[in-house]
N, C-alpha and C. Protein backbone atom coordinates (compact mmCIF):
# COMPACT_ATOMS: atom_id res chain seq x y z
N UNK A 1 -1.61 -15.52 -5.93
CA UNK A 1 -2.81 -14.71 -5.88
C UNK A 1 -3.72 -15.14 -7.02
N UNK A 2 -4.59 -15.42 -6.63
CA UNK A 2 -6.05 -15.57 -7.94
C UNK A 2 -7.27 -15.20 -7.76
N UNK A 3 -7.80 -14.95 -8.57
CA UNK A 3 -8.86 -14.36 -8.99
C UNK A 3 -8.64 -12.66 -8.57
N UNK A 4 -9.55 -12.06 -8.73
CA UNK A 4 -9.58 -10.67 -7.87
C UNK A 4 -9.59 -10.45 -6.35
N UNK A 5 -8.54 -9.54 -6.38
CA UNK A 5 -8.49 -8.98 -5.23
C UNK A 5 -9.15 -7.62 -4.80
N UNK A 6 -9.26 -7.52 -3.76
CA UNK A 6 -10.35 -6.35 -3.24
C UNK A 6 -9.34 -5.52 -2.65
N UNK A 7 -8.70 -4.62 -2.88
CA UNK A 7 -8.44 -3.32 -3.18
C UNK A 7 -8.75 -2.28 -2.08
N UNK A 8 -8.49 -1.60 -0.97
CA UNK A 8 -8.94 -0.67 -0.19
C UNK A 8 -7.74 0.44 -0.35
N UNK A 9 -8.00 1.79 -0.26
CA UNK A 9 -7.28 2.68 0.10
C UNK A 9 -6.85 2.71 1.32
N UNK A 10 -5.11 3.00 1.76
CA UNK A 10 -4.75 3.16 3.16
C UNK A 10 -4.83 4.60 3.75
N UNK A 11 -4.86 4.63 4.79
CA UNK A 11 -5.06 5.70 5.42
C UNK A 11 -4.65 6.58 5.29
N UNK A 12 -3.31 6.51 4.89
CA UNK A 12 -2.42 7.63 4.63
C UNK A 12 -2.64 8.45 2.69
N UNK A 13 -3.61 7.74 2.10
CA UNK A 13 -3.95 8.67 0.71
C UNK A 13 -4.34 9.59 1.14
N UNK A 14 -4.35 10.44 0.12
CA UNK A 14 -5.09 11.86 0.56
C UNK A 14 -6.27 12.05 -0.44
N UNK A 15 -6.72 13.48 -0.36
CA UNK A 15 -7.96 13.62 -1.04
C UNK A 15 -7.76 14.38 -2.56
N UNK A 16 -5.85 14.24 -2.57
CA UNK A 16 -6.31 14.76 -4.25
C UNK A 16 -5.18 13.52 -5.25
N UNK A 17 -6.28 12.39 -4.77
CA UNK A 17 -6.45 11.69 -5.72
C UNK A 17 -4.93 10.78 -6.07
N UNK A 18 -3.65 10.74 -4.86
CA UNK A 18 -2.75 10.59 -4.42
C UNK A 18 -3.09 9.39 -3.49
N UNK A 19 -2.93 7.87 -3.56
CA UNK A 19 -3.46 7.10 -2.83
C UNK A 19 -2.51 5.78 -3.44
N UNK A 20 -2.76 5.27 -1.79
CA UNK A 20 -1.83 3.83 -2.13
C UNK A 20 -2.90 2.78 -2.02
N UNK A 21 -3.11 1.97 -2.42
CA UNK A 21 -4.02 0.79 -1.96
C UNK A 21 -3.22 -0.32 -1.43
N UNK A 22 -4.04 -1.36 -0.83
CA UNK A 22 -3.42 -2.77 -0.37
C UNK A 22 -4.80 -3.45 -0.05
N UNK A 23 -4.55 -4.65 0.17
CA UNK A 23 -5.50 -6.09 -0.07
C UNK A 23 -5.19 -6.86 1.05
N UNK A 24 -6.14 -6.04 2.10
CA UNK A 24 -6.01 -6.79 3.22
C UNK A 24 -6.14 -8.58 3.86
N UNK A 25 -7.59 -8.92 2.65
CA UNK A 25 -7.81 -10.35 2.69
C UNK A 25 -6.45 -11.13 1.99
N UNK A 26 -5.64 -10.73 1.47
CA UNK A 26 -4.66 -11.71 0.81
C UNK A 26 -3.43 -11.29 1.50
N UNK A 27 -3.13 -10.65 2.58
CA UNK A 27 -2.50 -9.93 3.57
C UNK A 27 -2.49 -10.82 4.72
N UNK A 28 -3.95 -11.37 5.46
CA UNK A 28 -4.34 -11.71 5.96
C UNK A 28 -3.79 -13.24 6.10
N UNK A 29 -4.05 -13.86 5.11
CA UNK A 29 -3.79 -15.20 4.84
C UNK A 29 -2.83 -16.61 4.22
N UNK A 30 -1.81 -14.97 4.08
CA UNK A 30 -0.29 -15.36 3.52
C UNK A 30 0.78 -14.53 4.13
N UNK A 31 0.84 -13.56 4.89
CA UNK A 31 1.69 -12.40 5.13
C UNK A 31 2.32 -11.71 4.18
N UNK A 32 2.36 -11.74 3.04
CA UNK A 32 2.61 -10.92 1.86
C UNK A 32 1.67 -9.72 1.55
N UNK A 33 1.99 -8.69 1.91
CA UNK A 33 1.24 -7.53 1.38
C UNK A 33 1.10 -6.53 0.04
N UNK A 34 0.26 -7.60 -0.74
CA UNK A 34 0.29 -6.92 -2.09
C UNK A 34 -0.31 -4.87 -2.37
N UNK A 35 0.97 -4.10 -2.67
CA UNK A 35 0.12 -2.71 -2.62
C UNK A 35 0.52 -2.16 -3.98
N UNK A 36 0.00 -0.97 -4.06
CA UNK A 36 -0.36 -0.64 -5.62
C UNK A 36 -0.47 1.05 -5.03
N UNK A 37 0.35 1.78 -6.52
CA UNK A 37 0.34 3.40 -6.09
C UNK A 37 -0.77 4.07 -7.05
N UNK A 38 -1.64 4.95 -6.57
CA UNK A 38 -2.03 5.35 -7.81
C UNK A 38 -1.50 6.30 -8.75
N UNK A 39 -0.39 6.73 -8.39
CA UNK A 39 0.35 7.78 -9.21
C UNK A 39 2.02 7.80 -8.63
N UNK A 40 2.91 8.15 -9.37
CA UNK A 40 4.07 7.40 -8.99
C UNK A 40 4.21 8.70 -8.07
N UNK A 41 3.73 9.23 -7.52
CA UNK A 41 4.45 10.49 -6.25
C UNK A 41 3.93 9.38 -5.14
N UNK A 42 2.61 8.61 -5.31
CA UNK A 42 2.45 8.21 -3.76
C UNK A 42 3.43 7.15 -3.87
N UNK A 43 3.54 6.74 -4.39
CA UNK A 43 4.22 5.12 -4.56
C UNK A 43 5.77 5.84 -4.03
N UNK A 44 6.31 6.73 -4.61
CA UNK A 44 7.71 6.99 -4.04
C UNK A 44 7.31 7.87 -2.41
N UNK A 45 6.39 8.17 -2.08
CA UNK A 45 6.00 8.28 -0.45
C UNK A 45 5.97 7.40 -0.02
N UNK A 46 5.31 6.41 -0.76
CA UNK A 46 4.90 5.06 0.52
C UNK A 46 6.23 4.60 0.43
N UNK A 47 7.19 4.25 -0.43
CA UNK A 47 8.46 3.26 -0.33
C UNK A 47 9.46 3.96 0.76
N UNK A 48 9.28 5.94 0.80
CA UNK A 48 10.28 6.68 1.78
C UNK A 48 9.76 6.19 3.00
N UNK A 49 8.33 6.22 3.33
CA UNK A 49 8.04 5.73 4.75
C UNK A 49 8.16 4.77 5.16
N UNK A 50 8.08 3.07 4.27
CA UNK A 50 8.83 2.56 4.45
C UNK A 50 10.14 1.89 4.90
N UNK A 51 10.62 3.08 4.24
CA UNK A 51 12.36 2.96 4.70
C UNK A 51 12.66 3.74 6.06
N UNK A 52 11.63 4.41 5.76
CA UNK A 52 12.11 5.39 7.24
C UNK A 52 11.39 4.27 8.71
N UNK A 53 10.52 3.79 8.42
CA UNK A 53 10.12 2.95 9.31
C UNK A 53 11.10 1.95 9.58
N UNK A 54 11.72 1.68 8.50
CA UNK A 54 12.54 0.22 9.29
C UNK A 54 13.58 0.78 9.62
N UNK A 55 14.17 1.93 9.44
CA UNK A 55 15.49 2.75 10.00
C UNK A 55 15.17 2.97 11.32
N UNK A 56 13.82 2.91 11.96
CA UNK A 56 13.61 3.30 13.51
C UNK A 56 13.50 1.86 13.89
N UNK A 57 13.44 0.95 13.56
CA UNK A 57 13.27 -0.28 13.99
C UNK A 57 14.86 -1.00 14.45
């Protein structure tokens, strides 16, 4: 990864300030999905859904 990456909130943040981001253009063009929590409660949500997603898979 170089230079800056552009940063979007996913759908699933909410509005108090609880949000995961990811970088769709560098997503896009390597299949590696770089994401980032903004506070460690979302970050341990996003990793449970995660797991719970690949447990239905």
């Amino acid at each position: 990864m170089s230079g800056q990456l552009a940063w979007i909130k996913s759908s699933h943040s909410d509005a108090h300030g609880t949000c995961v981001e990811w970088t769709p253009e560098h997503a896009s063009g390597s299949n590696v999905f770089p994401v980032r929590g903004s506070k460690d409660t979302a970050w341990a949500a996003f990793v449970d859904g995660v797991r719970e997603h690949a447990r239905r898979r």
